[in-house]
C-alpha atoms as a PDB file:
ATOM      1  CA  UNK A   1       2.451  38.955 -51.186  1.00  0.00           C
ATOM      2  CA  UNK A   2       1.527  40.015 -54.636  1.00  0.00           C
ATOM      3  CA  UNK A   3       3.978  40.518 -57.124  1.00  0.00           C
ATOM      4  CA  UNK A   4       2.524  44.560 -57.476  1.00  0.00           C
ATOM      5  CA  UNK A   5       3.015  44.605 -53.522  1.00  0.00           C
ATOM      6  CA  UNK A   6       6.414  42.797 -54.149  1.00  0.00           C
ATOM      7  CA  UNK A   7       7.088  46.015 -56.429  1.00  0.00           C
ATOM      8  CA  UNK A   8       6.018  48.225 -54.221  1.00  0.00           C
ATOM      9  CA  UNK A   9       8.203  47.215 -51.363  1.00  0.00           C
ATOM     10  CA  UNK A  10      11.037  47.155 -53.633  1.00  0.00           C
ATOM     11  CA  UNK A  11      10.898  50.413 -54.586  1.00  0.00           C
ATOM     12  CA  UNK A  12       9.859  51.890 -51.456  1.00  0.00           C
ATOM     13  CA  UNK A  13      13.272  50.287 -50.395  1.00  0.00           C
ATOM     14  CA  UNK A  14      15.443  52.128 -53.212  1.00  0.00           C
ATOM     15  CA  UNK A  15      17.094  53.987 -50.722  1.00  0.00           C
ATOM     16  CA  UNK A  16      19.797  52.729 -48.341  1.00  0.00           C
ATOM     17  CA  UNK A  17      18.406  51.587 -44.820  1.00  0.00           C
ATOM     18  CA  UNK A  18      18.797  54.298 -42.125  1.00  0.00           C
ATOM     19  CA  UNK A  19      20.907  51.366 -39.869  1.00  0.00           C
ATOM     20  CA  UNK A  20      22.894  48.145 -41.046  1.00  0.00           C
ATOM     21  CA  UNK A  21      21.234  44.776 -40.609  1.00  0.00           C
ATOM     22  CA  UNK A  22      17.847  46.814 -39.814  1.00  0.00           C
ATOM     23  CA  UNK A  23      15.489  44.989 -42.561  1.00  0.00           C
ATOM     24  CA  UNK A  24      15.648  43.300 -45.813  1.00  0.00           C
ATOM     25  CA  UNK A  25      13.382  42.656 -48.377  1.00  0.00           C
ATOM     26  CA  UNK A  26      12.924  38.882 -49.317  1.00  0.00           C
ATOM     27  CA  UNK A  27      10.943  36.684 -52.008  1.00  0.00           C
ATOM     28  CA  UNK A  28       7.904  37.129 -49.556  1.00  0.00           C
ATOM     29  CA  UNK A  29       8.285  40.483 -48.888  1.00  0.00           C
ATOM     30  CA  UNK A  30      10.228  42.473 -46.244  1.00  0.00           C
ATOM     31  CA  UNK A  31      11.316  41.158 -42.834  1.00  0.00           C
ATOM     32  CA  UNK A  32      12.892  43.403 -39.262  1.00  0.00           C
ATOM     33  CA  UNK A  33      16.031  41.455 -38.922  1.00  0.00           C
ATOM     34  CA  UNK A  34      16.128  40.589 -35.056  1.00  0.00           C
ATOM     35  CA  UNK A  35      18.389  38.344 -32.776  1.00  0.00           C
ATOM     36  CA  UNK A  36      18.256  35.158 -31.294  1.00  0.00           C
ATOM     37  CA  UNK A  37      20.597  35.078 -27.843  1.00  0.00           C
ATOM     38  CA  UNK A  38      22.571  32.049 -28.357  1.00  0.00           C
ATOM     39  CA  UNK A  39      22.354  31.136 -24.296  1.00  0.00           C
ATOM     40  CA  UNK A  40      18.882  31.073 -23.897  1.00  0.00           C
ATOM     41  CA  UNK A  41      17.038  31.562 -27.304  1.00  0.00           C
ATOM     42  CA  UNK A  42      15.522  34.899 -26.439  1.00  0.00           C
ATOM     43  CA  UNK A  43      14.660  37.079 -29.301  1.00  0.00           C
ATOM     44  CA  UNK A  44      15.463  40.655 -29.418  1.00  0.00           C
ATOM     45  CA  UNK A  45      15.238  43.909 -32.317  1.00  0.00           C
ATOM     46  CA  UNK A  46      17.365  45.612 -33.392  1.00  0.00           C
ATOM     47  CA  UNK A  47      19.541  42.619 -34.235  1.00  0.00           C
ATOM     48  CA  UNK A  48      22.820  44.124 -31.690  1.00  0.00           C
ATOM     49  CA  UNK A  49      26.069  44.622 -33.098  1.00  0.00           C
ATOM     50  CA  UNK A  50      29.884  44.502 -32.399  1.00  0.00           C
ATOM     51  CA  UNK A  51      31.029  42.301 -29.426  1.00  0.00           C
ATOM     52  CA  UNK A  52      27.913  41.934 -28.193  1.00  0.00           C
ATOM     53  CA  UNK A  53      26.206  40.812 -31.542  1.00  0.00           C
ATOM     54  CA  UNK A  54      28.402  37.594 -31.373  1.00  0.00           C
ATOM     55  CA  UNK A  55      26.323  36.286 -28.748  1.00  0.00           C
ATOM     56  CA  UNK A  56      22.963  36.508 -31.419  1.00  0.00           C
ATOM     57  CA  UNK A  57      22.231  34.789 -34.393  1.00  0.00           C
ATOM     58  CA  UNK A  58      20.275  36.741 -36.790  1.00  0.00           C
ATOM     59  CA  UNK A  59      16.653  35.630 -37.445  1.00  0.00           C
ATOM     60  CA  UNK A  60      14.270  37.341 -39.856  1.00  0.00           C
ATOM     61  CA  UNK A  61      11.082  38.102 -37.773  1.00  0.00           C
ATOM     62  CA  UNK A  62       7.862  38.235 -38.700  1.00  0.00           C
ATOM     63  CA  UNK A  63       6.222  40.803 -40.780  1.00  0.00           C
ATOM     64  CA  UNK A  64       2.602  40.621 -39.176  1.00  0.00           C
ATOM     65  CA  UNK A  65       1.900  40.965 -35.777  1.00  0.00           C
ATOM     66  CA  UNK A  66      -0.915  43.443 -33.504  1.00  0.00           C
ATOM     67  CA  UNK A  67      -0.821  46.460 -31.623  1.00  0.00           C
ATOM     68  CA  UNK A  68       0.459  45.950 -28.529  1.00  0.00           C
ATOM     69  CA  UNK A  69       0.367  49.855 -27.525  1.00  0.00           C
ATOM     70  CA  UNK A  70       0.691  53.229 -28.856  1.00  0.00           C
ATOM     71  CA  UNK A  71       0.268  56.640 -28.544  1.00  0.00           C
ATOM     72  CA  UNK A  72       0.302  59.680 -30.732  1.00  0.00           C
ATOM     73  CA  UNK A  73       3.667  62.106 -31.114  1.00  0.00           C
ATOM     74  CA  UNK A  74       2.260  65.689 -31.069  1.00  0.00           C
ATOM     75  CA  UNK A  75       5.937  67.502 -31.117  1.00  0.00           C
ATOM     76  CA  UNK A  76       8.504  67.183 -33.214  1.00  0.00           C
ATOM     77  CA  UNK A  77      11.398  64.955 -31.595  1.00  0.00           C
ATOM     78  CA  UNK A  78      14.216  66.914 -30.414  1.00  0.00           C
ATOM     79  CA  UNK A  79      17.853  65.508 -31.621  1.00  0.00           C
ATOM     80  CA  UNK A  80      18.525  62.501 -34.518  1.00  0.00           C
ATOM     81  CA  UNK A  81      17.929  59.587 -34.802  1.00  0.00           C
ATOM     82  CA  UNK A  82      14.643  60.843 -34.575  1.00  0.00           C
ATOM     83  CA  UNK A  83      14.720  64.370 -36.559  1.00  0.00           C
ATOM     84  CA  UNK A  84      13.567  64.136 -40.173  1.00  0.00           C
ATOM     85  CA  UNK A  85      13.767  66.593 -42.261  1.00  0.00           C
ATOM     86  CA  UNK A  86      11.176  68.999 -42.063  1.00  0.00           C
ATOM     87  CA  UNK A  87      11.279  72.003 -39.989  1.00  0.00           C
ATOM     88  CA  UNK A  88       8.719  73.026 -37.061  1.00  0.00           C
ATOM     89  CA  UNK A  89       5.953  74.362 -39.551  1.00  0.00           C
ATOM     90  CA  UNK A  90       5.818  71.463 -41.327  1.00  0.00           C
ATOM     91  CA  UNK A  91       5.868  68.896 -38.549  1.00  0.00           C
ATOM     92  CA  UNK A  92       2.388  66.401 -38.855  1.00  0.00           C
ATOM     93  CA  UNK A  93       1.596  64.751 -35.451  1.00  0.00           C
ATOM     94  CA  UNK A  94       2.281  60.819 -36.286  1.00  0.00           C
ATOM     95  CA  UNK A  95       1.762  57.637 -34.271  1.00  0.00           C
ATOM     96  CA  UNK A  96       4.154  55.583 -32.644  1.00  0.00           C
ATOM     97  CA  UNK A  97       3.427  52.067 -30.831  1.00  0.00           C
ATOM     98  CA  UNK A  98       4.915  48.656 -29.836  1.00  0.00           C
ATOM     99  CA  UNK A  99       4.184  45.766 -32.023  1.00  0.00           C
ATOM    100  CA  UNK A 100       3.471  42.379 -30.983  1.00  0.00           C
ATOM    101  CA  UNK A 101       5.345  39.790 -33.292  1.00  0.00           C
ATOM    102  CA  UNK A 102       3.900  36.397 -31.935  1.00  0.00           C
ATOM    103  CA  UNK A 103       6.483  33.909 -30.218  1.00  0.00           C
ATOM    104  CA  UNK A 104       9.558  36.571 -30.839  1.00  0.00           C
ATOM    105  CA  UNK A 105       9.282  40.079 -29.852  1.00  0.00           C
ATOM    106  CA  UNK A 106       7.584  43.507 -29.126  1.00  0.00           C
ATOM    107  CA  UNK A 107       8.878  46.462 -31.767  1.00  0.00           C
ATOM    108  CA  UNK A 108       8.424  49.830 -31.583  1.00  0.00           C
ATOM    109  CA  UNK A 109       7.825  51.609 -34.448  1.00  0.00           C
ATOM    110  CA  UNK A 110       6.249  54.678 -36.476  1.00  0.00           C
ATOM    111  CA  UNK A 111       2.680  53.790 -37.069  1.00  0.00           C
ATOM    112  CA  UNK A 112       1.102  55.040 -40.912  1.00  0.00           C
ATOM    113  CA  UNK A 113      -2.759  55.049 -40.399  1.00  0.00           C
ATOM    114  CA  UNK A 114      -4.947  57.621 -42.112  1.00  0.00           C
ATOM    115  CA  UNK A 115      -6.986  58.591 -38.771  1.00  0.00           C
ATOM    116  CA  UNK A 116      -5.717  58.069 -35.091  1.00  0.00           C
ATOM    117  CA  UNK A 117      -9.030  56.925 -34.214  1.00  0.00           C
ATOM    118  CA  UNK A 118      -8.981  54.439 -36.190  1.00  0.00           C
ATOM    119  CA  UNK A 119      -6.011  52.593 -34.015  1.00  0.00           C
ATOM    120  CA  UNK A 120      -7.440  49.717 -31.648  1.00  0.00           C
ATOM    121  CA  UNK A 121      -5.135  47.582 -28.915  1.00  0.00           C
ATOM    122  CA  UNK A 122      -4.835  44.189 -30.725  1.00  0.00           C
ATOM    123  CA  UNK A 123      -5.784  45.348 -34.206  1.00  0.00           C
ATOM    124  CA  UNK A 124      -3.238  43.461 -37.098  1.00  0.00           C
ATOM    125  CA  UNK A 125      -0.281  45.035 -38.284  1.00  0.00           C
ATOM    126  CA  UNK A 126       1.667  44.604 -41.391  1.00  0.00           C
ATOM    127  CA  UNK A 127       5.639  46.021 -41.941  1.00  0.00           C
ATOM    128  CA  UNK A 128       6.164  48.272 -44.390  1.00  0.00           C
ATOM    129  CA  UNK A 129       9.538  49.732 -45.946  1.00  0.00           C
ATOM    130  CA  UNK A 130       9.157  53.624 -46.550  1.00  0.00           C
ATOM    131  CA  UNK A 131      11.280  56.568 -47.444  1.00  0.00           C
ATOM    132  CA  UNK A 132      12.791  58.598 -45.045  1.00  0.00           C
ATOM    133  CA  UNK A 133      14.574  62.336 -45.154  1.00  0.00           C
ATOM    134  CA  UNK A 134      17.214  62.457 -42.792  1.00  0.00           C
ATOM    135  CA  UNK A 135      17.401  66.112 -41.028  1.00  0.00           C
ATOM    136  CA  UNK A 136      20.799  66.567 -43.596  1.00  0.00           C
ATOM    137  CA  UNK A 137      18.598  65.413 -46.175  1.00  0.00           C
ATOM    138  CA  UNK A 138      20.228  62.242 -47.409  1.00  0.00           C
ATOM    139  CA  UNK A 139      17.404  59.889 -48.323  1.00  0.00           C
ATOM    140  CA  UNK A 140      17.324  56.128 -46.701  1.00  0.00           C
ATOM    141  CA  UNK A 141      14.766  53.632 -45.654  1.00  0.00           C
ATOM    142  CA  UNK A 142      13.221  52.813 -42.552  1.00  0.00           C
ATOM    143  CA  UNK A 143       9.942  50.528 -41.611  1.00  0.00           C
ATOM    144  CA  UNK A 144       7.050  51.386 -40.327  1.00  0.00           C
ATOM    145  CA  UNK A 145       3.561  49.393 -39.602  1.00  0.00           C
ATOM    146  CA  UNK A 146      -0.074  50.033 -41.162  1.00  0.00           C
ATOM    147  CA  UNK A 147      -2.839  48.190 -39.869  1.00  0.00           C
ATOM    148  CA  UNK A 148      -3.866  45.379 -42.299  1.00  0.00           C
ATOM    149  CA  UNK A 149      -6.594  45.678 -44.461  1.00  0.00           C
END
Protein backbone atom coordinates (compact mmCIF):
# COMPACT_ATOMS: atom_id res chain seq x y z
CA UNK A 1 0.00 0.00 0.00
CA UNK A 2 1.23 3.43 -0.77
CA UNK A 3 2.11 5.69 1.80
CA UNK A 4 -0.85 8.38 0.21
CA UNK A 5 -3.23 5.20 0.47
CA UNK A 6 -1.63 4.56 3.97
CA UNK A 7 -2.94 8.28 4.64
CA UNK A 8 -5.95 7.82 3.36
CA UNK A 9 -6.95 4.87 5.41
CA UNK A 10 -5.76 6.60 8.37
CA UNK A 11 -7.83 9.29 8.16
CA UNK A 12 -10.79 7.65 6.88
CA UNK A 13 -10.34 5.78 10.29
CA UNK A 14 -10.32 9.09 12.54
CA UNK A 15 -13.39 8.13 13.97
CA UNK A 16 -13.95 5.40 16.58
CA UNK A 17 -14.99 1.91 15.04
CA UNK A 18 -18.79 1.32 15.16
CA UNK A 19 -17.88 -2.28 17.26
CA UNK A 20 -14.72 -3.26 19.44
CA UNK A 21 -12.15 -5.56 17.89
CA UNK A 22 -14.03 -4.93 14.39
CA UNK A 23 -10.79 -3.72 12.27
CA UNK A 24 -7.53 -2.09 12.68
CA UNK A 25 -5.36 -0.34 10.59
CA UNK A 26 -1.73 -1.79 10.34
CA UNK A 27 1.75 -0.86 8.61
CA UNK A 28 0.16 -2.52 5.42
CA UNK A 29 -2.97 -1.09 5.63
CA UNK A 30 -6.25 -2.10 7.33
CA UNK A 31 -7.26 -5.66 8.27
CA UNK A 32 -11.27 -7.26 9.55
CA UNK A 33 -10.10 -8.76 12.74
CA UNK A 34 -11.67 -12.39 12.65
CA UNK A 35 -11.35 -15.61 14.86
CA UNK A 36 -9.63 -18.68 14.77
CA UNK A 37 -11.74 -21.57 16.92
CA UNK A 38 -9.13 -22.98 19.04
CA UNK A 39 -10.75 -26.79 18.62
CA UNK A 40 -10.70 -27.07 15.14
CA UNK A 41 -8.98 -23.99 13.48
CA UNK A 42 -12.08 -22.69 11.78
CA UNK A 43 -12.11 -19.08 11.00
CA UNK A 44 -14.99 -16.90 11.66
CA UNK A 45 -15.90 -12.64 11.47
CA UNK A 46 -16.79 -10.82 13.58
CA UNK A 47 -14.02 -11.94 15.92
CA UNK A 48 -16.95 -13.19 18.99
CA UNK A 49 -16.74 -11.83 22.29
CA UNK A 50 -17.31 -12.56 26.06
CA UNK A 51 -17.34 -16.28 27.12
CA UNK A 52 -17.56 -17.42 23.96
CA UNK A 53 -14.58 -15.33 22.49
CA UNK A 54 -12.23 -17.41 24.80
CA UNK A 55 -12.57 -20.26 22.63
CA UNK A 56 -10.96 -17.89 19.42
CA UNK A 57 -7.78 -16.48 18.93
CA UNK A 58 -7.83 -13.35 17.04
CA UNK A 59 -6.30 -13.39 13.51
CA UNK A 60 -6.12 -10.38 11.20
CA UNK A 61 -7.74 -11.54 7.87
CA UNK A 62 -7.09 -10.64 4.71
CA UNK A 63 -7.84 -7.41 3.09
CA UNK A 64 -8.39 -8.74 -0.61
CA UNK A 65 -10.61 -11.27 -1.52
CA UNK A 66 -13.75 -11.58 -4.56
CA UNK A 67 -17.30 -11.33 -4.69
CA UNK A 68 -18.79 -14.16 -3.57
CA UNK A 69 -22.52 -12.68 -3.88
CA UNK A 70 -24.49 -9.62 -3.62
CA UNK A 71 -27.40 -7.86 -4.19
CA UNK A 72 -28.58 -4.31 -4.16
CA UNK A 73 -30.54 -2.65 -0.88
CA UNK A 74 -33.36 -0.55 -2.43
CA UNK A 75 -35.05 0.47 1.17
CA UNK A 76 -33.73 1.93 3.86
CA UNK A 77 -33.07 -0.76 6.75
CA UNK A 78 -35.53 -0.63 9.41
CA UNK A 79 -33.93 -0.56 13.16
CA UNK A 80 -29.85 0.00 14.12
CA UNK A 81 -27.29 -1.47 13.66
CA UNK A 82 -28.22 -0.84 10.32
CA UNK A 83 -29.91 2.83 10.37
CA UNK A 84 -27.53 5.65 9.44
CA UNK A 85 -28.31 8.77 9.66
CA UNK A 86 -30.20 10.09 6.96
CA UNK A 87 -33.84 10.17 6.83
CA UNK A 88 -36.21 8.47 4.06
CA UNK A 89 -35.65 11.33 1.39
CA UNK A 90 -32.26 11.06 1.48
CA UNK A 91 -31.82 7.31 1.47
CA UNK A 92 -29.39 6.17 -1.88
CA UNK A 93 -30.00 2.46 -2.80
CA UNK A 94 -26.38 0.81 -1.91
CA UNK A 95 -24.95 -2.68 -2.42
CA UNK A 96 -24.40 -5.26 -0.04
CA UNK A 97 -22.58 -8.77 -0.73
CA UNK A 98 -20.50 -11.62 0.84
CA UNK A 99 -16.84 -11.53 0.35
CA UNK A 100 -14.66 -14.35 -0.28
CA UNK A 101 -11.34 -14.04 1.82
CA UNK A 102 -9.30 -17.10 0.44
CA UNK A 103 -8.47 -20.01 3.02
CA UNK A 104 -10.46 -18.02 6.02
CA UNK A 105 -13.85 -16.75 5.54
CA UNK A 106 -16.94 -15.28 3.67
CA UNK A 107 -17.86 -11.44 4.99
CA UNK A 108 -20.66 -9.59 4.39
CA UNK A 109 -20.38 -6.22 3.89
CA UNK A 110 -21.57 -2.74 2.31
CA UNK A 111 -20.27 -2.70 -1.18
CA UNK A 112 -18.92 1.18 -2.59
CA UNK A 113 -18.97 0.86 -6.47
CA UNK A 114 -19.90 3.80 -8.66
CA UNK A 115 -22.51 1.72 -10.92
CA UNK A 116 -24.32 -1.59 -9.85
CA UNK A 117 -23.69 -2.90 -13.16
CA UNK A 118 -20.53 -2.76 -12.89
CA UNK A 119 -20.51 -5.67 -9.98
CA UNK A 120 -19.48 -9.25 -11.43
CA UNK A 121 -19.50 -12.76 -9.20
CA UNK A 122 -15.72 -13.30 -8.66
CA UNK A 123 -14.56 -9.78 -9.45
CA UNK A 124 -11.51 -8.61 -6.67
CA UNK A 125 -12.28 -6.80 -3.71
CA UNK A 126 -10.25 -4.58 -1.57
CA UNK A 127 -11.33 -3.39 2.36
CA UNK A 128 -11.75 -0.10 2.94
CA UNK A 129 -12.25 1.94 6.33
CA UNK A 130 -15.01 4.72 5.83
CA UNK A 131 -17.01 7.13 7.88
CA UNK A 132 -20.15 6.35 9.17
CA UNK A 133 -23.23 8.59 10.80
CA UNK A 134 -24.88 6.69 13.29
CA UNK A 135 -28.88 7.41 13.23
CA UNK A 136 -27.97 9.68 16.75
CA UNK A 137 -25.38 11.13 14.75
CA UNK A 138 -22.21 10.23 16.57
CA UNK A 139 -19.58 9.65 13.90
CA UNK A 140 -17.49 6.13 13.88
CA UNK A 141 -15.92 3.87 11.37
CA UNK A 142 -16.97 0.92 9.69
CA UNK A 143 -15.45 -1.11 6.45
CA UNK A 144 -16.71 -1.58 3.46
CA UNK A 145 -15.29 -3.26 0.02
CA UNK A 146 -14.65 -1.54 -3.54
CA UNK A 147 -13.73 -3.60 -6.30
CA UNK A 148 -9.97 -3.27 -7.07
CA UNK A 149 -8.77 -1.28 -9.68
Amino acid sequence: MSSAAQAAAAKEADAPPMAANLFEIAADGPHLIGGRRKSDGRVVFPMPSGAEGQKYDAVKLAAEGKLWSYTIQRFRPKSPPYMGADDEKTFQPFALGYIELPGQAIVESRIEVDTFARLKIGMPMRLAIVPFARADGKAVSSYVFRPVQ
